[in-house]
N, C-alpha and C. Protein backbone atom coordinates (compact mmCIF):
# COMPACT_ATOMS: atom_id res chain seq x y z
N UNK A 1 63.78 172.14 98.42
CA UNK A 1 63.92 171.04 97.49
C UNK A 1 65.34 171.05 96.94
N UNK A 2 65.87 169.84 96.87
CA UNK A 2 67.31 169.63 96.22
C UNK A 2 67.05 168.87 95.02
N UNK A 3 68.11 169.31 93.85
CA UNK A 3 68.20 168.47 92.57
C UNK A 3 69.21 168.25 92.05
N UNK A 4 69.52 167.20 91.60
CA UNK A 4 70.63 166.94 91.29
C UNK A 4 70.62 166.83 89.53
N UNK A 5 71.73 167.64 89.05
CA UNK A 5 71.70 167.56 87.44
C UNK A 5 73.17 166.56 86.74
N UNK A 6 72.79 166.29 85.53
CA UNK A 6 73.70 165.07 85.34
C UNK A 6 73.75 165.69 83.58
N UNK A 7 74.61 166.61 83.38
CA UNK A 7 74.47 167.09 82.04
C UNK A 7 75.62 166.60 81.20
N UNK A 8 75.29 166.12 79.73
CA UNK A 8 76.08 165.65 78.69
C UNK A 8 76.36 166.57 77.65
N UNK A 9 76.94 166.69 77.42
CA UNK A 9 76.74 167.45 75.39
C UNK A 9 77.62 166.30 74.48
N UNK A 10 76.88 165.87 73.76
CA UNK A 10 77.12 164.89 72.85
C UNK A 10 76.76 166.07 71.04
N UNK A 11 78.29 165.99 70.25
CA UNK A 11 78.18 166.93 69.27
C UNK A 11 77.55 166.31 68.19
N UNK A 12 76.48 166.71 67.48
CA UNK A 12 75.61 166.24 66.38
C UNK A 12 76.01 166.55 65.36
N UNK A 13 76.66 166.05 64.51
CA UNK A 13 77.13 166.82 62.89
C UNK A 13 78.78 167.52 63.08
N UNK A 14 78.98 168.20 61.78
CA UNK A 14 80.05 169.22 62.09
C UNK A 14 81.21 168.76 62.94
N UNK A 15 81.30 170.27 63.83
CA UNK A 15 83.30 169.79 64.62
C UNK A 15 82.58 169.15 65.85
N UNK A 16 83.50 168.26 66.23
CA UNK A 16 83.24 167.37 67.27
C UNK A 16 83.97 167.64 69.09
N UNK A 17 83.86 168.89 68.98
CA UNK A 17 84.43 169.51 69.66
C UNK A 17 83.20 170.66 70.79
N UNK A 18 83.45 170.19 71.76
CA UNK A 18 81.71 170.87 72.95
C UNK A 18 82.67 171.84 73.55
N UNK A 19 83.49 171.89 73.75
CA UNK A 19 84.90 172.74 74.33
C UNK A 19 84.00 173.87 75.04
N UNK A 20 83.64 174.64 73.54
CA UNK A 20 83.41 176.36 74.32
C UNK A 20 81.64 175.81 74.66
N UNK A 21 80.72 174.98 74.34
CA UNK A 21 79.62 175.13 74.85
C UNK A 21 79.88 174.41 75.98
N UNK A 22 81.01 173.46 76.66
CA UNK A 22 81.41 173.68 77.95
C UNK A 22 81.49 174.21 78.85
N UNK A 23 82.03 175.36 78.22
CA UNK A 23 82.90 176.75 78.84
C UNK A 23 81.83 177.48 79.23
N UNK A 24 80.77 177.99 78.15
CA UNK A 24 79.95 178.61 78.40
C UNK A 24 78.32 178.12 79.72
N UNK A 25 78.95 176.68 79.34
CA UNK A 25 77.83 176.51 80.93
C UNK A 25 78.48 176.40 82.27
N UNK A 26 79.51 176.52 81.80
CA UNK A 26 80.56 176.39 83.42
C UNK A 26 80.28 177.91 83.89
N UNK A 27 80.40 178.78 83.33
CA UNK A 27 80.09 180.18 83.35
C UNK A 27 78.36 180.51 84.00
N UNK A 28 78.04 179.67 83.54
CA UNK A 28 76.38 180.09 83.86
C UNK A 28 76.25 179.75 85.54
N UNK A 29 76.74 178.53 85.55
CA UNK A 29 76.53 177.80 87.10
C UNK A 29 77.73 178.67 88.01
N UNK A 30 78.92 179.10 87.53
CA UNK A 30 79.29 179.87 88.61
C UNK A 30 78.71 181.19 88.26
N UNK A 31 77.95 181.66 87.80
CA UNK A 31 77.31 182.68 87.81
C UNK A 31 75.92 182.68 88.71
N UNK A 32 75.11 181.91 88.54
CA UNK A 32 74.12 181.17 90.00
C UNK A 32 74.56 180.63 90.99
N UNK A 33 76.05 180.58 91.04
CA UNK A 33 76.20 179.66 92.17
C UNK A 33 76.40 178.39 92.25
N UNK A 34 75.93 177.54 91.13
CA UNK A 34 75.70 176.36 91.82
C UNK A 34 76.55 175.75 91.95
N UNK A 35 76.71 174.25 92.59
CA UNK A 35 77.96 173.51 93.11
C UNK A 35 77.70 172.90 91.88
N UNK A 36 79.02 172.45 91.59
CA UNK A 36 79.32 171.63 90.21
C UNK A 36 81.13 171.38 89.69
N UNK A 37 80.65 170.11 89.79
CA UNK A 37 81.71 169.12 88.65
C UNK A 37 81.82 169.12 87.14
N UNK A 38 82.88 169.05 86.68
CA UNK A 38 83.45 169.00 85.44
C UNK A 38 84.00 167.49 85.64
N UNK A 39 83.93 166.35 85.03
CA UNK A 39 84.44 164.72 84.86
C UNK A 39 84.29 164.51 83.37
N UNK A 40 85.38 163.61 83.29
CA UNK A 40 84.82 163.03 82.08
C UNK A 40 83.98 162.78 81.09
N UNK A 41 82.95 162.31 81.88
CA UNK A 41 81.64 161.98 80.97
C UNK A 41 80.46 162.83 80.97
N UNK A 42 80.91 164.11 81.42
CA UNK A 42 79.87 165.46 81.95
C UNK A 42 80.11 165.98 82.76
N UNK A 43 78.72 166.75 83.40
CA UNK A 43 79.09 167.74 84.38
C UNK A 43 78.06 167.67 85.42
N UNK A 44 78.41 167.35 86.55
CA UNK A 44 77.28 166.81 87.77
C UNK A 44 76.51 168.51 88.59
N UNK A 45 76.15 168.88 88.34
CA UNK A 45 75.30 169.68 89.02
C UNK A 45 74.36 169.45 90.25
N UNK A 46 74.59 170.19 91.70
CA UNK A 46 73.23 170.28 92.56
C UNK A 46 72.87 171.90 92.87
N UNK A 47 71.45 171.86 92.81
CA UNK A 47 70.52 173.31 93.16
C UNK A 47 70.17 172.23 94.36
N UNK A 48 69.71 173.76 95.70
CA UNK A 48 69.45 173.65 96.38
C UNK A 48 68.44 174.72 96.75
N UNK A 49 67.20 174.52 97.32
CA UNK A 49 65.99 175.74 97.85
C UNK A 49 65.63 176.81 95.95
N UNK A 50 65.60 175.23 95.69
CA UNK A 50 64.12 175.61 94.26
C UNK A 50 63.00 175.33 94.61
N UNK A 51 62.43 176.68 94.38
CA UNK A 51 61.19 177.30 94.31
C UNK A 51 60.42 177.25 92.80
């Protein structure tokens, strides 16, 4: 099975700034592996052979 992820962070309150909770999911996905984009308006993610 393939999936394709389409992730936003939109900041609620406070500093308006996603910077490091950016950072910190860019970290996660090259840590699994997965293929993924950084653009503008988010970050495009695909998993591939979920179980």
């Amino acid at each position: 099975m393939k999936v394709n992820i389409d992730l936003c962070l939109i900041p609620m309150g406070g500093d308006v700034s996603v910077s490091s909770e950016i950072a910190e999911c860019q970290k996660i996905f090259a840590e699994r592996r997965l293929v993924h984009r950084l653009h503008a308006y988010g970050t495009n993610a695909r998993v591939a052979g979920m179980r």
